[in-house]
Each structure stands twice: as C-alpha cells, then as structure tokens.
PDB file of N, CA and C in Angstrom:
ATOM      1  N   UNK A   1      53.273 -97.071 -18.953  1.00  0.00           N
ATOM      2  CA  UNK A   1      54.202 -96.760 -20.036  1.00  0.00           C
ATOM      3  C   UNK A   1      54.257 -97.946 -21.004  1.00  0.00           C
ATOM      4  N   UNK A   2      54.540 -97.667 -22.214  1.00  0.00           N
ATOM      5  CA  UNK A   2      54.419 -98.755 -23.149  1.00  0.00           C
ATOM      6  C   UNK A   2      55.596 -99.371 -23.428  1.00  0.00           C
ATOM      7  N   UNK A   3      55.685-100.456 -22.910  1.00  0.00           N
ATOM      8  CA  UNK A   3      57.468-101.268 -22.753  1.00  0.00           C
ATOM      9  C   UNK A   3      58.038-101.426 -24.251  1.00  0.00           C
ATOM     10  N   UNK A   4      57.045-101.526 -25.610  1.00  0.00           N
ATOM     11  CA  UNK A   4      57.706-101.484 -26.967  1.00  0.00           C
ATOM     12  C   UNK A   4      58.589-100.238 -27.066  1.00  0.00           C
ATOM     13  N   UNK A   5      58.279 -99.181 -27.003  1.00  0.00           N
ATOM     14  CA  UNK A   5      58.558 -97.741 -26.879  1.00  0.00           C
ATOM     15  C   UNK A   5      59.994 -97.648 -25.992  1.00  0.00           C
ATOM     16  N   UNK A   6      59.835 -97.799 -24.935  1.00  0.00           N
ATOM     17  CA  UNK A   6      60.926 -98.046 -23.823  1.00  0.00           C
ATOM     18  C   UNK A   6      61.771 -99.053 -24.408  1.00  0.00           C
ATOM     19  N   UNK A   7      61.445-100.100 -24.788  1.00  0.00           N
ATOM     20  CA  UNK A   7      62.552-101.210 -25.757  1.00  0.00           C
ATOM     21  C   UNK A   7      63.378-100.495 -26.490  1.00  0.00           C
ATOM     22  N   UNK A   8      62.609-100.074 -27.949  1.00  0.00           N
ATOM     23  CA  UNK A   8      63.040 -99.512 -29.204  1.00  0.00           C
ATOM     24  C   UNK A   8      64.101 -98.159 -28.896  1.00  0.00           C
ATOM     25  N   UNK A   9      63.919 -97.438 -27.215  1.00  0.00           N
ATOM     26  CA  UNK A   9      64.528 -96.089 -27.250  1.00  0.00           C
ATOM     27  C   UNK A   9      65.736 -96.994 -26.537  1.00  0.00           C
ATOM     28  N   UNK A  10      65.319 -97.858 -25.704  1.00  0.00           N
ATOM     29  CA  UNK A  10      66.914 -98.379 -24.972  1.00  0.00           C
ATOM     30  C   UNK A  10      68.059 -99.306 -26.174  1.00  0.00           C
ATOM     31  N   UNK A  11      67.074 -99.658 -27.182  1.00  0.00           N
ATOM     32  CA  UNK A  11      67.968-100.586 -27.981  1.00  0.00           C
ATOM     33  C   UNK A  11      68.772 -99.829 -28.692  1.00  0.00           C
ATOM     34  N   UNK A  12      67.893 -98.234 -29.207  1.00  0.00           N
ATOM     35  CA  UNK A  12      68.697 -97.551 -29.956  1.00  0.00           C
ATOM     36  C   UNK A  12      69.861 -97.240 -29.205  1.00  0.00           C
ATOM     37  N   UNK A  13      69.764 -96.669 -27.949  1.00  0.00           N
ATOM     38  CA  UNK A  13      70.792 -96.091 -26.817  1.00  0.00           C
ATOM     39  C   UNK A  13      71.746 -96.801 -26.968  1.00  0.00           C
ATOM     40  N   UNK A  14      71.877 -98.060 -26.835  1.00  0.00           N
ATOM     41  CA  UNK A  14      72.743 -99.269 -26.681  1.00  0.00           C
ATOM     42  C   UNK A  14      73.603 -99.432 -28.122  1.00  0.00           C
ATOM     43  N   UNK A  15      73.066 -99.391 -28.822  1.00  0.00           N
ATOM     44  CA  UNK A  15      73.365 -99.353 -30.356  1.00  0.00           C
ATOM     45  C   UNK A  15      73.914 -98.225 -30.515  1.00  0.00           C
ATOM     46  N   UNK A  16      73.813 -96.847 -30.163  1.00  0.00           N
ATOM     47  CA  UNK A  16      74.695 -95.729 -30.795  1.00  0.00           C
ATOM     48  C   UNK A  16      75.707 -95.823 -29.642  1.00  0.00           C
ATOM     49  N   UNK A  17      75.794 -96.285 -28.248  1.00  0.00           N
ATOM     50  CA  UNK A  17      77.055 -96.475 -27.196  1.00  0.00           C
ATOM     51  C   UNK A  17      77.922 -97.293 -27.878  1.00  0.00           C
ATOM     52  N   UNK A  18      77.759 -98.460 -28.825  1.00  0.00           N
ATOM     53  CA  UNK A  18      78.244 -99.193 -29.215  1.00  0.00           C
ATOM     54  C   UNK A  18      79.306 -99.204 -30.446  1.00  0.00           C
ATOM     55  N   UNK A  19      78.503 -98.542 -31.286  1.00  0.00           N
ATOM     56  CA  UNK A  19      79.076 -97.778 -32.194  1.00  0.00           C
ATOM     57  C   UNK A  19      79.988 -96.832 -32.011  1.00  0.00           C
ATOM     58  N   UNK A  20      80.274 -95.714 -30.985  1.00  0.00           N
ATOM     59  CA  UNK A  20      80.664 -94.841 -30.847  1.00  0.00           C
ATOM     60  C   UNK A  20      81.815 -95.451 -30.162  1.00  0.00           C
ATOM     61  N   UNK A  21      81.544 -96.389 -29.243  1.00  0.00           N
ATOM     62  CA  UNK A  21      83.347 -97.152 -28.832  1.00  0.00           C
ATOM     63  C   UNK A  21      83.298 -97.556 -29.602  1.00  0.00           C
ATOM     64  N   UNK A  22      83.442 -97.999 -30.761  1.00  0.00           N
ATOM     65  CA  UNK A  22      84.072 -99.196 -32.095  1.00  0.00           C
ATOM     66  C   UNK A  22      84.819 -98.107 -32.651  1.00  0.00           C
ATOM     67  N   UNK A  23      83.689 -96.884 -32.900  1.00  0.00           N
ATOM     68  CA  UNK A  23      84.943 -95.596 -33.932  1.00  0.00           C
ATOM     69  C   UNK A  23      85.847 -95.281 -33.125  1.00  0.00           C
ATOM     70  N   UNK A  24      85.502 -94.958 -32.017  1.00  0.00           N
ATOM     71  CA  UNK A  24      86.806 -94.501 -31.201  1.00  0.00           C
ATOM     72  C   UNK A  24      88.051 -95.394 -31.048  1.00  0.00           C
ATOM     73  N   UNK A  25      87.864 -96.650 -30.762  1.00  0.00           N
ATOM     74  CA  UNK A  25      88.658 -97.803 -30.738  1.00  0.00           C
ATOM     75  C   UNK A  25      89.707 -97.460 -31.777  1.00  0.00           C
ATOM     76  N   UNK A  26      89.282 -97.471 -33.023  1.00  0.00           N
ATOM     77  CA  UNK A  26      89.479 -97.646 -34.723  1.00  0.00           C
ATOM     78  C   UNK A  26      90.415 -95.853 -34.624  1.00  0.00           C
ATOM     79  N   UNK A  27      90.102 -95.232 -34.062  1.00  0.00           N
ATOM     80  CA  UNK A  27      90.770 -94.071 -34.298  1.00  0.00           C
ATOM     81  C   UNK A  27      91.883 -93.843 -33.433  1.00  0.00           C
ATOM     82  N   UNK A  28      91.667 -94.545 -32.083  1.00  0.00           N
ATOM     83  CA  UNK A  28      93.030 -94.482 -31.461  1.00  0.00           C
ATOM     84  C   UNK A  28      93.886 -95.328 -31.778  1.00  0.00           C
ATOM     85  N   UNK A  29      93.086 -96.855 -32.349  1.00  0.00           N
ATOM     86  CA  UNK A  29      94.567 -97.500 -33.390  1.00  0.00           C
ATOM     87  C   UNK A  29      95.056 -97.163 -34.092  1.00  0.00           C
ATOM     88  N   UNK A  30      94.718 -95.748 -35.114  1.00  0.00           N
ATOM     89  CA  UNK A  30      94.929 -95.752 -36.464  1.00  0.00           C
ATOM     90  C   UNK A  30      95.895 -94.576 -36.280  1.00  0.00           C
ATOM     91  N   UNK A  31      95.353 -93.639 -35.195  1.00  0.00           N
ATOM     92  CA  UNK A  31      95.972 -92.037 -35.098  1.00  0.00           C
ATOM     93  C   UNK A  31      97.116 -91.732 -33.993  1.00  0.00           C
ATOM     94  N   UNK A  32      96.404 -92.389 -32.768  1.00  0.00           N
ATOM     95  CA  UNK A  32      97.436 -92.095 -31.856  1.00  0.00           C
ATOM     96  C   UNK A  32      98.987 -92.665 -31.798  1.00  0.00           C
ATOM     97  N   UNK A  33      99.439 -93.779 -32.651  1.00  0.00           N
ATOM     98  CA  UNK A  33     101.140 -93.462 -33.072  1.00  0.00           C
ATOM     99  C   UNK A  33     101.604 -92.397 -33.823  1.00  0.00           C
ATOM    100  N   UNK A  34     100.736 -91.685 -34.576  1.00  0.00           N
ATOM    101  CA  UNK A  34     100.871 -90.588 -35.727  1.00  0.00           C
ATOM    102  C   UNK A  34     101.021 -89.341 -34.272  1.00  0.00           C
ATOM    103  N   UNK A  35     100.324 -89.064 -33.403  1.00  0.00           N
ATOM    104  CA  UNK A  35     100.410 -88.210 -32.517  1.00  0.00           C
ATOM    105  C   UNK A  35     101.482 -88.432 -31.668  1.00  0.00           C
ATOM    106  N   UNK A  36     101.333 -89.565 -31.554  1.00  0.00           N
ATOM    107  CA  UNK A  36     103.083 -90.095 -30.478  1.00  0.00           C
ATOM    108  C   UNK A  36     104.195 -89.309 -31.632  1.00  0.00           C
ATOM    109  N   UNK A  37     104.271 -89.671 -32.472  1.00  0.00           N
ATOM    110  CA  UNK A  37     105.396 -89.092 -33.049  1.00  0.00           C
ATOM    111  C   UNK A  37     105.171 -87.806 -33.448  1.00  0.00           C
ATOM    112  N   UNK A  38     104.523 -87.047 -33.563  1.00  0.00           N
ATOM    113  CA  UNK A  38     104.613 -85.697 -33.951  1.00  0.00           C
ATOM    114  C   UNK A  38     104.997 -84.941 -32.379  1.00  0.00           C
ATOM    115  N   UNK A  39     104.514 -85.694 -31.538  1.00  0.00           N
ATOM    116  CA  UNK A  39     105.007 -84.965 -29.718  1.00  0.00           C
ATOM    117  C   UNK A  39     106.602 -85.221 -30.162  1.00  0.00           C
ATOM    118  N   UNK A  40     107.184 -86.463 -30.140  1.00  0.00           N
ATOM    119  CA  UNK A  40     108.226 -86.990 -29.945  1.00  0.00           C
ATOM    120  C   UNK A  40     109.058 -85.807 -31.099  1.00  0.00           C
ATOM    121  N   UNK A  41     108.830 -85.500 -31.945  1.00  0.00           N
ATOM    122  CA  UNK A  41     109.438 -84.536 -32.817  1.00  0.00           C
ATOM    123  C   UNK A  41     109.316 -83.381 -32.734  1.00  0.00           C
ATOM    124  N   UNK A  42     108.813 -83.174 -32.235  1.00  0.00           N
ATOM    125  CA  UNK A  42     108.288 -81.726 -31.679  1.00  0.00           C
ATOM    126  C   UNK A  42     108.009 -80.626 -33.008  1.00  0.00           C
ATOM    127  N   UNK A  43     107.526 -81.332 -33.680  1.00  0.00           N
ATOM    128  CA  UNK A  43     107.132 -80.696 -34.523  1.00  0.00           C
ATOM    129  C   UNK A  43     105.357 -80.501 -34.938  1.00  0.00           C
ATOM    130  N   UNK A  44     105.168 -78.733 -34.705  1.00  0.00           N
ATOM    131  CA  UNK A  44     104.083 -78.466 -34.646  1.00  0.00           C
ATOM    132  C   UNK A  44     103.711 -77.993 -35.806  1.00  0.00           C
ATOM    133  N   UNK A  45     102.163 -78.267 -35.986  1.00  0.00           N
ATOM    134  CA  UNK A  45     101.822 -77.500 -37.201  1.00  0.00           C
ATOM    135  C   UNK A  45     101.235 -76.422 -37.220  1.00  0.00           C
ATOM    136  N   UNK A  46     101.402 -75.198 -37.782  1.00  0.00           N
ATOM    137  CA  UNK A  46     100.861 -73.938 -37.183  1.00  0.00           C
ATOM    138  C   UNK A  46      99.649 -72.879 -38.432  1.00  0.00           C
ATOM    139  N   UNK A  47      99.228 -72.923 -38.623  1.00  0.00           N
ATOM    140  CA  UNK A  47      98.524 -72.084 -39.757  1.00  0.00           C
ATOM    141  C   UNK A  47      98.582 -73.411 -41.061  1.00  0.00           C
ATOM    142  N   UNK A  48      98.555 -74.098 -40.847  1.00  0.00           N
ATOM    143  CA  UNK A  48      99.220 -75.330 -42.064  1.00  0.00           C
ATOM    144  C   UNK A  48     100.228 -74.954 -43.096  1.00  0.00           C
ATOM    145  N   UNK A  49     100.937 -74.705 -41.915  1.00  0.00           N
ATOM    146  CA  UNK A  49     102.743 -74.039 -42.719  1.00  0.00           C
ATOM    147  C   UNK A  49     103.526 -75.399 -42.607  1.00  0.00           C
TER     148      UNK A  49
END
C-alpha cells in the first residue's frame, strides 16, 4: 500500500474530526443558553406562530 495515500486520507480524517468539534464547541456556546431558556419558559414554537 502506498503510505503517501494512507497519510493524505488519515490527515484529511483528522482535519475534518477536528473541525467538526470546533463547530460544535462554538454552537453549544453560542445556542445552548438560548435553549436553556426557552425550556425554562416553556415557551414553544409551533408552525412559527
């Protein structure tokens, strides 16, 4: 097997795992108090009424 090939597919792997916890990170800082409080209020949104 050609170890460049095997490099380039594991580096990408590593690189989109990486990325994908950073957005997630960034979205549970940004969103999940906005969701804490819409539970805490109990206010749902339904048809976007």
């Amino acid at each position: 097997m050609n170890f460049d090939v095997f490099f380039l597919f594991l580096n990408a792997t590593i690189t989109v795992l990486v990325a994908v916890g950073i957005v997630l990170r960034i979205l549970r800082k940004e969103y999940l108090p906005v969701i804490k409080k819409h539970e805490q209020d109990g206010s749902d949104v339904v048809d976007g009424q």
